[in-house]
N, C-alpha and C. Protein backbone atom coordinates (compact mmCIF):
# COMPACT_ATOMS: atom_id res chain seq x y z
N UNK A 1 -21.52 -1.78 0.65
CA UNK A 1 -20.65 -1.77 -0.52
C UNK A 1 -19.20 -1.61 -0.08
N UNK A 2 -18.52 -2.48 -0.37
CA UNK A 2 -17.04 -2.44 -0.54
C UNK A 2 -16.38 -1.64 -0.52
N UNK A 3 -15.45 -0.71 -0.60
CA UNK A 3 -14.41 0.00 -0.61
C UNK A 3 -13.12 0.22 0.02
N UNK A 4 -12.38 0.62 -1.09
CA UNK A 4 -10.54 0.78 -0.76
C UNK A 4 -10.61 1.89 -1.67
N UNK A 5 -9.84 2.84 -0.90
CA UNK A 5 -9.97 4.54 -1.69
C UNK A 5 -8.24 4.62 -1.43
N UNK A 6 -7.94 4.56 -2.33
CA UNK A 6 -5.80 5.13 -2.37
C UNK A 6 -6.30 6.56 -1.98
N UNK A 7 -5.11 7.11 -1.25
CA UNK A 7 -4.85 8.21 -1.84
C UNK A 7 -3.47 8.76 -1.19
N UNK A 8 -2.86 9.73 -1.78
CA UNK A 8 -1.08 10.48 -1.08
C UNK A 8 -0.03 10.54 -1.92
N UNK A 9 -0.66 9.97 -3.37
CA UNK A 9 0.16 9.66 -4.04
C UNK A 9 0.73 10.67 -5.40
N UNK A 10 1.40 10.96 -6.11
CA UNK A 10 1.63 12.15 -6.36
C UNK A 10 3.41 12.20 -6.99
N UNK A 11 3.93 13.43 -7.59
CA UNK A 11 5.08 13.35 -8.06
C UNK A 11 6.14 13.97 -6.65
N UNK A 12 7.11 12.95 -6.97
CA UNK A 12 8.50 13.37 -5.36
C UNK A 12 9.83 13.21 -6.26
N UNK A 13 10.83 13.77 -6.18
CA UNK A 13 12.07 13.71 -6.62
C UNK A 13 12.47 12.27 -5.54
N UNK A 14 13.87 12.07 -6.08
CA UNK A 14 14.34 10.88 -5.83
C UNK A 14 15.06 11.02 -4.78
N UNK A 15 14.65 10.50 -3.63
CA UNK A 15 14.96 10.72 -2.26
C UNK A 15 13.87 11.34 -1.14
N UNK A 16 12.80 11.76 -1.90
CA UNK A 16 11.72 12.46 -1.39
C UNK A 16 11.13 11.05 -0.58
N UNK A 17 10.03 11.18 -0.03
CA UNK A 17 9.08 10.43 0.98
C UNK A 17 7.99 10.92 0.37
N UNK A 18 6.54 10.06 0.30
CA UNK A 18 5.47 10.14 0.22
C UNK A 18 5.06 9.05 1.29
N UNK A 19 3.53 9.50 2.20
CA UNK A 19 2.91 8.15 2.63
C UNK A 19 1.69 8.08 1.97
N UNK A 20 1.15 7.30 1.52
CA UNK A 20 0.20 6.75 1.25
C UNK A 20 -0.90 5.88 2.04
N UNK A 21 -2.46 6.45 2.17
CA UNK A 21 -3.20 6.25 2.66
C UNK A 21 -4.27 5.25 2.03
N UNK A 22 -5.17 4.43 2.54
CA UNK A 22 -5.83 3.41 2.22
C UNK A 22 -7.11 3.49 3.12
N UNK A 23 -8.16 4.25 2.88
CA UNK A 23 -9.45 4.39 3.26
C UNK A 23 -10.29 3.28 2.93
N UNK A 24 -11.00 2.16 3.81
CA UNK A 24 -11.76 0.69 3.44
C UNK A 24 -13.27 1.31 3.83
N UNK A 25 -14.06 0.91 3.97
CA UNK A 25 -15.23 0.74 4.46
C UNK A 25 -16.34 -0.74 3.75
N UNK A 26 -17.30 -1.02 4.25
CA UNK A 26 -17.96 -2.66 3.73
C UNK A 26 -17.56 -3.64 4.63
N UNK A 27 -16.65 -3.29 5.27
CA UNK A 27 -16.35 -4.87 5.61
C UNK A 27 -15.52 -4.72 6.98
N UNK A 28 -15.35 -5.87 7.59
CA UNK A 28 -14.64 -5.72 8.79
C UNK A 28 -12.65 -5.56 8.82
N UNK A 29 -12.53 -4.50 9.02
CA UNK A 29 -11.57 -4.39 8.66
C UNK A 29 -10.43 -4.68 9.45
N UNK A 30 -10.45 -5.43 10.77
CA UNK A 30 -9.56 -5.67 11.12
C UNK A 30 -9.61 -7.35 11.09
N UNK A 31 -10.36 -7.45 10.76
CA UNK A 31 -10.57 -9.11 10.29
C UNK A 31 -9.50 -9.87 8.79
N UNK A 32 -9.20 -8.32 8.00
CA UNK A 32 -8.56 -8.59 7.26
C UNK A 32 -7.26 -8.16 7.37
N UNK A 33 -6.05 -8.86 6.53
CA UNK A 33 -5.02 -8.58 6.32
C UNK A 33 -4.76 -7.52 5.35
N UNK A 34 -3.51 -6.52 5.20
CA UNK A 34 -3.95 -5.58 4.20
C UNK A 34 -2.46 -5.75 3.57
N UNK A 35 -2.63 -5.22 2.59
CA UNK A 35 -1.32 -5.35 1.64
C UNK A 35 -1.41 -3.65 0.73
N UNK A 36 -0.49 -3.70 0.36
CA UNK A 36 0.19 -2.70 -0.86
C UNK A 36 0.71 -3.80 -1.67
N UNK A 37 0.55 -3.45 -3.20
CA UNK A 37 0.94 -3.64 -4.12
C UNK A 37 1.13 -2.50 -5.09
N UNK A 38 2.13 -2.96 -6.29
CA UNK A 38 2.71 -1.66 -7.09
C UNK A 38 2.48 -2.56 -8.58
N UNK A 39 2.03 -1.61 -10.18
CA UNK A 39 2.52 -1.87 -10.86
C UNK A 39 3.18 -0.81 -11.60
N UNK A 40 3.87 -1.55 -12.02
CA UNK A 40 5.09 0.16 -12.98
C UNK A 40 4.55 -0.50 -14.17
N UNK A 41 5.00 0.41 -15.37
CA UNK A 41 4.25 0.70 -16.81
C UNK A 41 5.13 -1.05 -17.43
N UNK A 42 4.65 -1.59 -17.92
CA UNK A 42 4.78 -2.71 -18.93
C UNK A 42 5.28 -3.95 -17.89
N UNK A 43 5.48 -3.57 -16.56
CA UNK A 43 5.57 -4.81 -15.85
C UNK A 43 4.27 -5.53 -14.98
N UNK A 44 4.95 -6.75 -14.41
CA UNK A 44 3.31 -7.57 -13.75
C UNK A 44 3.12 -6.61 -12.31
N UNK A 45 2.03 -6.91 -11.68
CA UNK A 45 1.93 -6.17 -10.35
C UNK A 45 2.67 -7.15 -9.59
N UNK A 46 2.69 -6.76 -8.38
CA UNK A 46 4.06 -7.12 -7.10
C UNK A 46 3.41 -6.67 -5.93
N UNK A 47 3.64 -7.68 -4.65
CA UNK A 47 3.66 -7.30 -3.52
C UNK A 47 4.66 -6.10 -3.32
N UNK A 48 4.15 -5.41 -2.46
CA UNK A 48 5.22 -4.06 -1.88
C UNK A 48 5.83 -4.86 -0.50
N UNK A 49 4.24 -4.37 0.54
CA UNK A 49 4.17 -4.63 1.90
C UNK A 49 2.76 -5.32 2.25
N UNK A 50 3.19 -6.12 3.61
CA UNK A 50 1.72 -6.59 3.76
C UNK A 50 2.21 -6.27 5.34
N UNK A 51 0.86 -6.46 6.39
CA UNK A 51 0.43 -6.38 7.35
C UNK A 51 -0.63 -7.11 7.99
N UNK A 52 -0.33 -8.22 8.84
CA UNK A 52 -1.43 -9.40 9.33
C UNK A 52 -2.71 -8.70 9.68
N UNK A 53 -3.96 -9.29 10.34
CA UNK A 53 -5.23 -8.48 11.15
C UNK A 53 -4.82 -8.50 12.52
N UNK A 54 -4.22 -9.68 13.42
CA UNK A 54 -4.52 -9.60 14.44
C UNK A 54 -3.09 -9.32 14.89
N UNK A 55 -2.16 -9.82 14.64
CA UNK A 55 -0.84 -9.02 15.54
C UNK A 55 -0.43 -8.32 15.01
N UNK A 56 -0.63 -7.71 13.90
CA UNK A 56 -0.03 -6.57 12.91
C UNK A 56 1.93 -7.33 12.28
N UNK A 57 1.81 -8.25 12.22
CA UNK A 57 3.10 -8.35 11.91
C UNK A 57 3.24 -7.89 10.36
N UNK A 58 4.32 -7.54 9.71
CA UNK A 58 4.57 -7.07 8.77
C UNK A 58 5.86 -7.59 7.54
N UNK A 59 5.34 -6.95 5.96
CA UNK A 59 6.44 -8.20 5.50
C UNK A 59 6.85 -6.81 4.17
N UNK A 60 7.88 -7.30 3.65
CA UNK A 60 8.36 -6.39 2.92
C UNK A 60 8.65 -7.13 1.73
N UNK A 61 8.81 -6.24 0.00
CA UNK A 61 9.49 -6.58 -0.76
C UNK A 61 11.04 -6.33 -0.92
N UNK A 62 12.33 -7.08 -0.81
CA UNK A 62 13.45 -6.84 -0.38
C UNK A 62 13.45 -5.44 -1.26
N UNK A 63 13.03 -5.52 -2.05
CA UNK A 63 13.12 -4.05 -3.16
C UNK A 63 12.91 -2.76 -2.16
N UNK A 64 11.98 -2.63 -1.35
CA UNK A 64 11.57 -1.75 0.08
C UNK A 64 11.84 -1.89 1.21
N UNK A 65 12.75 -2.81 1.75
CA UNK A 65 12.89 -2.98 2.76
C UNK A 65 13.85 -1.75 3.56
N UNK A 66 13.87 -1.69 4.62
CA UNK A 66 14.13 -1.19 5.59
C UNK A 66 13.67 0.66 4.80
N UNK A 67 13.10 0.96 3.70
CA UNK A 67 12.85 2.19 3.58
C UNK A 67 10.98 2.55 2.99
N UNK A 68 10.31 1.38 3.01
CA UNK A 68 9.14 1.78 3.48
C UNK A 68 8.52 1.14 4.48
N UNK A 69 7.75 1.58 5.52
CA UNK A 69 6.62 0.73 6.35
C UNK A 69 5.40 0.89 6.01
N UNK A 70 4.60 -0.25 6.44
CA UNK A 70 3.40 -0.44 6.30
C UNK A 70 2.57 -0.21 7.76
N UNK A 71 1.71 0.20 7.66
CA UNK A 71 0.93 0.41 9.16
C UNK A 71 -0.41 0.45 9.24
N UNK A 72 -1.27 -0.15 10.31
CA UNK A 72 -2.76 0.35 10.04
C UNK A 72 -3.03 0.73 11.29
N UNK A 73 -4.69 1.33 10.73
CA UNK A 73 -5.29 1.78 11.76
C UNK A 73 -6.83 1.31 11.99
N UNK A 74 -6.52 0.30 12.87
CA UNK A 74 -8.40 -0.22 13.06
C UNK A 74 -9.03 0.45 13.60
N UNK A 75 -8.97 1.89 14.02
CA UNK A 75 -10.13 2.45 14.56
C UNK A 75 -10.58 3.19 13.41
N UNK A 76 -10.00 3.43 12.46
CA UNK A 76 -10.13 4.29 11.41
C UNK A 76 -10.37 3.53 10.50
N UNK A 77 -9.72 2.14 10.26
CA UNK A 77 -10.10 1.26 8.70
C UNK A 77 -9.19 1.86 7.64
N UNK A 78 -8.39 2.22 8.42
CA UNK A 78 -7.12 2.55 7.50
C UNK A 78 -6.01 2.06 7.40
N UNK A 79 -5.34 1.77 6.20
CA UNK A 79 -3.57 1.30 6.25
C UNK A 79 -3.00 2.44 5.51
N UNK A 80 -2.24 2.42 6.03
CA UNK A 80 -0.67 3.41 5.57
C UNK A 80 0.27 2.55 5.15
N UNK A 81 1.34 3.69 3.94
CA UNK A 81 2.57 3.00 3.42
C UNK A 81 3.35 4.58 3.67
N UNK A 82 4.33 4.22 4.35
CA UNK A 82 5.37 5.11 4.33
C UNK A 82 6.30 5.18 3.47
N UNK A 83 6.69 5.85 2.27
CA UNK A 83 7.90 5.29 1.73
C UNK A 83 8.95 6.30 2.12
N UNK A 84 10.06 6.46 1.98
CA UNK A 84 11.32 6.84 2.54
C UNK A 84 12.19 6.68 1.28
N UNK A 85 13.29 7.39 0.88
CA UNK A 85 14.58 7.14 0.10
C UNK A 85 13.90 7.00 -1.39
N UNK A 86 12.46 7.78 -1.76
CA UNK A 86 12.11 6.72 -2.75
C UNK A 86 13.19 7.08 -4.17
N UNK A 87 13.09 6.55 -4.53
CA UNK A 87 13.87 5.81 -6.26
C UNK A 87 13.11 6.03 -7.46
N UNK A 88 13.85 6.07 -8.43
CA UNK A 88 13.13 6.41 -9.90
C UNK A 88 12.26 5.33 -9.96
N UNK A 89 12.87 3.81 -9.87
CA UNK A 89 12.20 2.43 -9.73
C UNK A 89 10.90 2.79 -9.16
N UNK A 90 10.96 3.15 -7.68
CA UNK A 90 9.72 2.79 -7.14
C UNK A 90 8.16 3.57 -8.02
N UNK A 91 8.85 4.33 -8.84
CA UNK A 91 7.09 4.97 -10.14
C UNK A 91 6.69 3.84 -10.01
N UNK A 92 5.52 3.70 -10.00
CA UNK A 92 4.31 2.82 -9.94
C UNK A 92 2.86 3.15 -10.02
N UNK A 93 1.98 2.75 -10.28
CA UNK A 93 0.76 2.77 -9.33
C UNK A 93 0.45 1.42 -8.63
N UNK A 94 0.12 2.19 -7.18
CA UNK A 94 0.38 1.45 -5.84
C UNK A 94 -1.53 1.26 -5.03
N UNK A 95 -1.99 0.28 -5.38
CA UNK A 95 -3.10 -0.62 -5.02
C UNK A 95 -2.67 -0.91 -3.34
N UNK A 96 -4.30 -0.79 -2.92
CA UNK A 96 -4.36 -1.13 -1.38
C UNK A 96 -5.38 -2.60 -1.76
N UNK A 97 -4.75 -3.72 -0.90
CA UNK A 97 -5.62 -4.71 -0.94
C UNK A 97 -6.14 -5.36 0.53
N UNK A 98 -7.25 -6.32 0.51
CA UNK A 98 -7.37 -6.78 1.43
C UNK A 98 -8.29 -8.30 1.50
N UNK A 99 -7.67 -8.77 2.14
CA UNK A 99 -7.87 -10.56 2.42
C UNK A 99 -7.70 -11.16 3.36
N UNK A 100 -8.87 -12.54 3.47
CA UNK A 100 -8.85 -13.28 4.68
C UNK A 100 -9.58 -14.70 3.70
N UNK A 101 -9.90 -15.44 4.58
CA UNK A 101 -9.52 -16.84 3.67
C UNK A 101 -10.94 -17.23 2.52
N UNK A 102 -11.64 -16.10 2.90
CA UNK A 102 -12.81 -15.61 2.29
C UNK A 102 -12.58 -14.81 1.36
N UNK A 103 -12.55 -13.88 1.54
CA UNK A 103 -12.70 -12.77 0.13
C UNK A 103 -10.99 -11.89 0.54
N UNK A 104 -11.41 -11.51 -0.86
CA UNK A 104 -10.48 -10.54 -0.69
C UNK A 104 -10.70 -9.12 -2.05
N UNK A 105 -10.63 -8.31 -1.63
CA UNK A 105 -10.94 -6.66 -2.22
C UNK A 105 -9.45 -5.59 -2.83
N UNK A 106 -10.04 -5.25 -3.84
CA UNK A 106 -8.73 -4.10 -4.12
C UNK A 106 -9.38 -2.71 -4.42
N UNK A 107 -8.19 -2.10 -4.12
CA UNK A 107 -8.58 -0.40 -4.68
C UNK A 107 -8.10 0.03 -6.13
N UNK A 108 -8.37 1.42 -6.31
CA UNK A 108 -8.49 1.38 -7.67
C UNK A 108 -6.75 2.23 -8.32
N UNK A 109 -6.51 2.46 -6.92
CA UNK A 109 -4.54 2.85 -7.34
C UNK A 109 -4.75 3.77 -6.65
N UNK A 110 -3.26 4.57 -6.61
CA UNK A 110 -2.83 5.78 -7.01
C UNK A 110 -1.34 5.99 -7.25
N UNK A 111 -0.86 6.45 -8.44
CA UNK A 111 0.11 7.16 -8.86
C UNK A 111 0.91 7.80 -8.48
N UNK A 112 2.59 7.19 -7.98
CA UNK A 112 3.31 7.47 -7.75
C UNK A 112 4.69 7.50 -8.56
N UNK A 113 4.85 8.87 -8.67
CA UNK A 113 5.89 9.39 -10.17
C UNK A 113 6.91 9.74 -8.87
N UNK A 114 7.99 9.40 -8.91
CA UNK A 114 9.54 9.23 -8.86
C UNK A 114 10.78 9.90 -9.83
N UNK A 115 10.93 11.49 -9.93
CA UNK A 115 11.79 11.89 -11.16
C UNK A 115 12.09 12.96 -10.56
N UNK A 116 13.19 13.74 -11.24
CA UNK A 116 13.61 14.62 -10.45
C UNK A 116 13.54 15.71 -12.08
């Protein structure tokens, strides 16, 4: 059985850091590419960050750039999101996904409040 488990996510004042963790199991996980995505209340969902399987290269939404990273860990089947500087904007709930030219899987969120 499948799984993507969020979790790290939580209330930070504006400027605070949270990272966010992405627990997979089911499937081969370095076979897949992994992504973050965000949706905030009445808007569509959005790429954040993504991260290839095999060279780890990495991609950003200019909205995050240079103040979150994305990272994984194939011995663990885990991806990380670092965020940094975060912003009232960045409230969301923030989905771990994953895809290859076959399937692709999501998690079920977690909630990240941004307010001071």
């Amino acid at each position: 059985q499948v799984q993507l488990v969020e979790s790290g996510g939580g209330l930070v004042q504006p400027g605070g850091s949270l990272r966010l963790s992405c627990a997979t199991s089911g499937f081969i996980f370095r076979n897949y590419a992994m992504s973050w995505y965000r949706q905030a209340p009445g808007k569509e969902r959005e790429l954040v960050a993504s991260i290839t399987s095999a060279l780890g290269n990495t991609n950003y939404a200019d909205s995050v750039q240079g103040r979150f990273t994305i990272s994984r860990d194939n011995a663990k089947n885990t991806v990380y999101l670092q965020m940094n500087s975060l912003k009232p904007e960045d409230t969301a709930v923030y989905y771990c996904h994953s895809n290859n030219r076959w399937s692709d899987y999501w998690g079920k969120g977690t909630l990240v409040t941004v307010s001071s």
